[in-house]
Protein backbone atom coordinates (compact mmCIF):
# COMPACT_ATOMS: atom_id res chain seq x y z
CA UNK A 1 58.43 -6.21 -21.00
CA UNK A 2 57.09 -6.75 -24.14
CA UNK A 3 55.44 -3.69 -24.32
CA UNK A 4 58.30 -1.88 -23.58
CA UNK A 5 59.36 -3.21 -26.76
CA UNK A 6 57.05 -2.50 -28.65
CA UNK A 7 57.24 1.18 -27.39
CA UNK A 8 61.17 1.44 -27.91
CA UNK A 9 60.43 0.28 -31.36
CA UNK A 10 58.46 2.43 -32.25
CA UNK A 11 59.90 5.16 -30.97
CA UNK A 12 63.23 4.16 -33.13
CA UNK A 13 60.76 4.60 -35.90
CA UNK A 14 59.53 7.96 -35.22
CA UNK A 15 62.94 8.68 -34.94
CA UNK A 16 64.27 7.03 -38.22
CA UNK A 17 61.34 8.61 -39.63
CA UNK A 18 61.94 12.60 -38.75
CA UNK A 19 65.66 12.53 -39.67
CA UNK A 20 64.02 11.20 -43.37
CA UNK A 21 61.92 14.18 -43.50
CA UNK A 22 64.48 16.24 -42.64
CA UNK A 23 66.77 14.63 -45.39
CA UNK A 24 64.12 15.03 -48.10
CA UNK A 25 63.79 18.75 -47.38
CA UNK A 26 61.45 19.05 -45.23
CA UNK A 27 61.31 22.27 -43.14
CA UNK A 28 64.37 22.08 -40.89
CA UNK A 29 63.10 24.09 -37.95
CA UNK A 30 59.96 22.08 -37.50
CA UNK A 31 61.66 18.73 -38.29
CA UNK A 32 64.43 19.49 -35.82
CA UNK A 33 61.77 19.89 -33.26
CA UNK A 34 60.42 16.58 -33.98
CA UNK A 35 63.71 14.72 -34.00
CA UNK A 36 64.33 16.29 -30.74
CA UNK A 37 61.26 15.27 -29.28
CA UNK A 38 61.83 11.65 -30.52
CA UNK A 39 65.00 11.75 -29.12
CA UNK A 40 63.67 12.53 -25.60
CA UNK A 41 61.40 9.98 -25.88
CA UNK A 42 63.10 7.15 -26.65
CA UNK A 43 65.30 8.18 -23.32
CA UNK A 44 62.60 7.97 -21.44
CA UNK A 45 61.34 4.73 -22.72
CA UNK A 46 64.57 3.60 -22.22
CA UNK A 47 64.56 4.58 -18.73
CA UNK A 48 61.37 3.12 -17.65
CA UNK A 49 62.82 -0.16 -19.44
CA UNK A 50 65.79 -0.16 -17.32
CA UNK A 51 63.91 -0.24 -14.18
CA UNK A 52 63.66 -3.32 -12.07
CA UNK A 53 60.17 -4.63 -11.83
CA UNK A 54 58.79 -5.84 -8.33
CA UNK A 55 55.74 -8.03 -7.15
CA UNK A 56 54.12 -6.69 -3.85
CA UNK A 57 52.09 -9.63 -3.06
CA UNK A 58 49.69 -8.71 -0.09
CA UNK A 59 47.41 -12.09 0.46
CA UNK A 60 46.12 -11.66 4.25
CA UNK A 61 44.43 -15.08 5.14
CA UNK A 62 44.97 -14.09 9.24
CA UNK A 63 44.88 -10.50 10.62
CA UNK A 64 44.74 -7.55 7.93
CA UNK A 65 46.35 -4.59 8.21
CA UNK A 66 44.55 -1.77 7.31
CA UNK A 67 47.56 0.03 6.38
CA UNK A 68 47.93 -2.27 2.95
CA UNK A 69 46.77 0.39 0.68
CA UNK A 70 48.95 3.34 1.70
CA UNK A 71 51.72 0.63 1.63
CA UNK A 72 50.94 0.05 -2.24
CA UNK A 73 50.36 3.96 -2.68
CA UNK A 74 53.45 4.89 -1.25
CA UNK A 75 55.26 1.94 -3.29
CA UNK A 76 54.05 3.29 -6.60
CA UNK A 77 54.46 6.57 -5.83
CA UNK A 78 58.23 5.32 -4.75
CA UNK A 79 58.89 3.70 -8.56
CA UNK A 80 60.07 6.79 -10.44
CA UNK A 81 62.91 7.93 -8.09
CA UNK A 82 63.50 4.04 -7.21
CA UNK A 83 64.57 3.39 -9.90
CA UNK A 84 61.73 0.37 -10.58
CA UNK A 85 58.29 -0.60 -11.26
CA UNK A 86 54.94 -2.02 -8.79
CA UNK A 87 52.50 -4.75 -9.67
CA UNK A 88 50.40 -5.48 -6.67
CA UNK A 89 48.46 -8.37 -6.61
CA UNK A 90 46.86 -10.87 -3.89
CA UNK A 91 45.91 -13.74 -6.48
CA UNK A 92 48.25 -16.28 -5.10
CA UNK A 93 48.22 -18.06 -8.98
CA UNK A 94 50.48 -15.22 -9.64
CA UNK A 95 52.96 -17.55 -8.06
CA UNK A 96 53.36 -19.66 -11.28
CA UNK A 97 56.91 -20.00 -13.31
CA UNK A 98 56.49 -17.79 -16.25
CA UNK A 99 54.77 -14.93 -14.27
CA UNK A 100 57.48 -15.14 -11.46
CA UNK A 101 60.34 -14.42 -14.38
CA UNK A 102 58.72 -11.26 -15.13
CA UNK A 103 60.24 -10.17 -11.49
CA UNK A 104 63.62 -9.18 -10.02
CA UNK A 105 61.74 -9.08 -6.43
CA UNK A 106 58.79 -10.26 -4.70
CA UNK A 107 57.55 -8.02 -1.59
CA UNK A 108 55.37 -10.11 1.01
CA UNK A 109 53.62 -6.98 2.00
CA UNK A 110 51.95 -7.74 5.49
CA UNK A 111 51.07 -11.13 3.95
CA UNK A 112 49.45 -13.21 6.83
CA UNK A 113 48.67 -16.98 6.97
CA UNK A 114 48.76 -19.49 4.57
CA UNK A 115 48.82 -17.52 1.32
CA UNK A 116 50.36 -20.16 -0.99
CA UNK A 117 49.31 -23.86 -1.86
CA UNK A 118 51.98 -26.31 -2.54
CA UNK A 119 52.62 -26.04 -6.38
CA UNK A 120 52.48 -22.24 -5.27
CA UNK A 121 55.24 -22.47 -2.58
CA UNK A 122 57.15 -24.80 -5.17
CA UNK A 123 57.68 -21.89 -8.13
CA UNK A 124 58.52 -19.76 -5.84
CA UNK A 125 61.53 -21.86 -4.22
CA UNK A 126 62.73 -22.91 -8.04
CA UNK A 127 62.50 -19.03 -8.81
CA UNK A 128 64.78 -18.02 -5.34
CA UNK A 129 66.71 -21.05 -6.77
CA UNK A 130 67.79 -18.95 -9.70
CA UNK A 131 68.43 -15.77 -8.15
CA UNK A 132 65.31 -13.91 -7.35
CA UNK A 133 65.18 -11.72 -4.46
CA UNK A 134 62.51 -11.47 -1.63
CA UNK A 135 61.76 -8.60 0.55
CA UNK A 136 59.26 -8.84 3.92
CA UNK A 137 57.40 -5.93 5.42
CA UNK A 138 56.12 -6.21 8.97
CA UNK A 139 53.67 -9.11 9.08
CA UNK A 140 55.37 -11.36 6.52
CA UNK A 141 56.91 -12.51 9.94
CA UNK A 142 53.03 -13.71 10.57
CA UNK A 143 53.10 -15.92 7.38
CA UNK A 144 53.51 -19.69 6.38
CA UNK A 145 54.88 -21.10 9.55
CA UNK A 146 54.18 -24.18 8.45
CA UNK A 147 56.95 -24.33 5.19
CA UNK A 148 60.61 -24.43 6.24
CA UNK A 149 62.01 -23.07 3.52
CA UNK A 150 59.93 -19.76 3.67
CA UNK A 151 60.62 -19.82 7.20
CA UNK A 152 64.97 -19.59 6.84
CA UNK A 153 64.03 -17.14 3.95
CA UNK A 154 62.40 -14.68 6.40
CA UNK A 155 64.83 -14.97 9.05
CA UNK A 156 62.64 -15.58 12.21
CA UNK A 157 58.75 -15.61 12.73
CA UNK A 158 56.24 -13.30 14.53
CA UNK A 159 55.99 -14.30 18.45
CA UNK A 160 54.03 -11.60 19.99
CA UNK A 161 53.79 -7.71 20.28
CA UNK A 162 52.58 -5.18 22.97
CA UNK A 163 50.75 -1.72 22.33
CA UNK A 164 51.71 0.42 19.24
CA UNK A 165 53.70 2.95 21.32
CA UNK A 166 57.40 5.24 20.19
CA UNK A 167 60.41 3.04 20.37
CA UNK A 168 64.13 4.36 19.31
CA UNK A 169 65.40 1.59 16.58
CA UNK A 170 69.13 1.70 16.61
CA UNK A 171 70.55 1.57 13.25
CA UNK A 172 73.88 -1.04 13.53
CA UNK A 173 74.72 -0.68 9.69
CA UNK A 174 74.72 2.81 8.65
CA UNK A 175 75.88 2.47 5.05
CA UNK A 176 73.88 -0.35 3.76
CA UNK A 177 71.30 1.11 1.32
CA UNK A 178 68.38 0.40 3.25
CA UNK A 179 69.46 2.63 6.64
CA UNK A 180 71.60 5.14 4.55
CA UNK A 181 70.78 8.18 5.85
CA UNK A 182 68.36 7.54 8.63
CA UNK A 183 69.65 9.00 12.09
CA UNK A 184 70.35 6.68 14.94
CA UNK A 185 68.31 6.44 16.89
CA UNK A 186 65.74 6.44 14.81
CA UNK A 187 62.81 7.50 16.98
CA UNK A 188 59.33 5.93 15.54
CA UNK A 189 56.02 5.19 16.94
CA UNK A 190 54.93 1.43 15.41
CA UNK A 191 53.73 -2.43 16.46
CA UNK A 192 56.94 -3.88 17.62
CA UNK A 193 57.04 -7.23 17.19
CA UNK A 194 59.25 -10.11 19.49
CA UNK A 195 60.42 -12.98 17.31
CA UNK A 196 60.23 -16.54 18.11
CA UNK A 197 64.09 -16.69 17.67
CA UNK A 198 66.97 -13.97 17.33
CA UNK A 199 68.01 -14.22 13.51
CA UNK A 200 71.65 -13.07 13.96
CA UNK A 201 73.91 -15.50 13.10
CA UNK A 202 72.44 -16.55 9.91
CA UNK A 203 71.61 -13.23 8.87
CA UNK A 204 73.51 -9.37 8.81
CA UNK A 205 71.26 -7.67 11.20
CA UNK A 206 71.02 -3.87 10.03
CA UNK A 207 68.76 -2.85 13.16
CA UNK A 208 68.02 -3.12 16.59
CA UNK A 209 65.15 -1.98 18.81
CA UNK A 210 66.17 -0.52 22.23
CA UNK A 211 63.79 -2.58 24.81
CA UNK A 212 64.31 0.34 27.28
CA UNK A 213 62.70 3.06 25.16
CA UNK A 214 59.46 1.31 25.29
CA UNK A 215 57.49 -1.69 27.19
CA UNK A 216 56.39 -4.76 26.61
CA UNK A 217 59.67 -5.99 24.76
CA UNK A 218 60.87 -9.77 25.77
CA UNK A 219 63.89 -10.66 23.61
CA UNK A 220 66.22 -8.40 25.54
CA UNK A 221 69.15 -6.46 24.81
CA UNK A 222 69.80 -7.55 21.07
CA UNK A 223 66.04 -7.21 19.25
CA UNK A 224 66.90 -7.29 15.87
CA UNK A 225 64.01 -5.52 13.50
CA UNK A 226 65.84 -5.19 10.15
CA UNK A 227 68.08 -7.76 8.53
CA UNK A 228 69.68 -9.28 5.17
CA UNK A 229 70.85 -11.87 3.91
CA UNK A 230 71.63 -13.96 1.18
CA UNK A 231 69.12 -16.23 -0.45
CA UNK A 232 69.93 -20.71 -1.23
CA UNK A 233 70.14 -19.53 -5.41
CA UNK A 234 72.48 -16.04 -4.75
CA UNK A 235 69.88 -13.57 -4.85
CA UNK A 236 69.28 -11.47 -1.86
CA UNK A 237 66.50 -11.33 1.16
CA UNK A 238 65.78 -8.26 3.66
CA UNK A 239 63.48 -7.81 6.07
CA UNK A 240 61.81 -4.93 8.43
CA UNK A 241 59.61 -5.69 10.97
CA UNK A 242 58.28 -2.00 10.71
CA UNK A 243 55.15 -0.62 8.90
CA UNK A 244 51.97 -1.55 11.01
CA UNK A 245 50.76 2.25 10.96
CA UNK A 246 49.23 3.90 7.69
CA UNK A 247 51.41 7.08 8.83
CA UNK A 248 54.31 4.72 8.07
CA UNK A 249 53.60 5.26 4.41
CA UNK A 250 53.62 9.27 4.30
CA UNK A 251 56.79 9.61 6.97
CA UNK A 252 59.96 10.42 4.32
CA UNK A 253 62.28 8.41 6.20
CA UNK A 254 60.21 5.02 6.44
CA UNK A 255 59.45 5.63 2.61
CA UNK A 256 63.64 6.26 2.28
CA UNK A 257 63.48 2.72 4.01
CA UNK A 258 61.91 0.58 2.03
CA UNK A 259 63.33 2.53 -1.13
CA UNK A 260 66.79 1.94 -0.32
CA UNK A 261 65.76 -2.06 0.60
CA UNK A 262 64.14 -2.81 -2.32
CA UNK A 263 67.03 -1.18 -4.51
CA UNK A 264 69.30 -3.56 -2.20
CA UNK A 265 67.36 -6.92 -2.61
CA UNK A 266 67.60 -6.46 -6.60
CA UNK A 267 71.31 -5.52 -6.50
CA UNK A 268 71.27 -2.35 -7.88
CA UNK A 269 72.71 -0.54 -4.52
């Protein structure tokens, strides 16, 4: 952030600083150019300022996914027409007070085990306390089963899972940012995951996996996969089981997905 500063700064000075020359008679088609260009660039630095920035936080201390890296690729590559900025990390000391206030949302990004110590899992619950938002992707349901308050954050934890096979998800709230657009059913090949409880109840549950369209399911007819909620401090939480596969990453719609929750968890949409 404080480079942004700087940047806007000094991009108010190049401005200030053409529309001089242009005052003191310089030549006016070549100054106009460079107010102009000025001009465009301070919009643009003010653009990338307004974006939301977001911690993807991908400590594996149990089964790694080797789909991590096209997760983070497709992330950044997500930032400019998301409307917010990546910084991907698995150095759990990034889970300290001032760095945590750099961030509107923290991503556990197929996080597995237990990737925080207790001072660690402490910031983080005093920076949910005032309002930050968390977002889980697939495995973060495989993490910290041991800390309660992570554990009503997420929603429900990882139970078991059969064969990555195709599965139809049915979508159960079509206008919430992160299933707008997606058709239902939403036919996907993935790891589907059973939970050790069914969230709904103490969560909005967005999506559904139809048991019948694949095998190995045990929860029944109401498998939730994607859900919200709002966090203990006001800020917001949302979780998709989805994502095991590196094709995940490069499939529009999944991308649309996790675009459209991560815009939701900061409160922008």
């Amino acid at each position: 952030m404080r480079g942004m500063r700087r940047l806007g700064c000094f991009l108010v000075i190049a401005s200030l600083a053409a529309v001089a020359s242009c005052r003191s008679g310089g030549s006016g088609g070549g100054t106009d150019v460079v107010v102009m260009d000025a001009a465009a660039e301070a919009s643009a630095g003010e653009a990338a300022a307004a974006r939301f920035p977001v911690l993807l936080f991908s400590r594996t201390l149990g089964f790694r996914h080797d789909s991590i890296p096209a997760a983070i690729q497709a992330l950044t590559e997500l930032q400019e027409t998301g409307g917010f900025t990546v910084e991907a990390t698995e150095d759990p000391t990034a889970f300290n007070a001032d760095n945590l206030a750099r961030f509107r949302v923290v991503v556990f990004l197929m996080t597995t085990g237990d990737v925080l110590d207790d001072d660690q899992q402490a910031a983080f619950e005093v920076w949910i306390a005032a309002g930050g938002g968390y977002m889980g992707v697939h495995s973060a349901a495989d993490t910290e089963y041991g800390w309660p308050f992570y554990g009503a954050l997420m929603g429900a934890y990882f139970k078991q899972h059969p064969a990555i096979q195709m599965a139809n998800v049915n979508i159960e709230v079509a206008d919430h940012p992160a299933m707008a657009g997606l058709t239902s059913p939403w036919t996907r090949t993935d790891e589907w995951y059973d939970f050790q409880t069914n969230p709904r109840g103490a969560v909005t549950v967005l999506a559904t996996l139809d048991e019948s369209s694949y095998t190995g399911g045990t929860m029944g007819p109401d498998h939730p996969i994607v859900w919200a909620h709002a966090t203990s401090g006001g800020g917001r939480a949302l979780y998709t089981e989805m994502g095991h596969t590196q094709a995940s990453y490069s499939d529009p719609a999944f991308r649309q997905h996790l675009s459209g929750a991560l815009r939701w968890v900061a409160g922008v949409e």
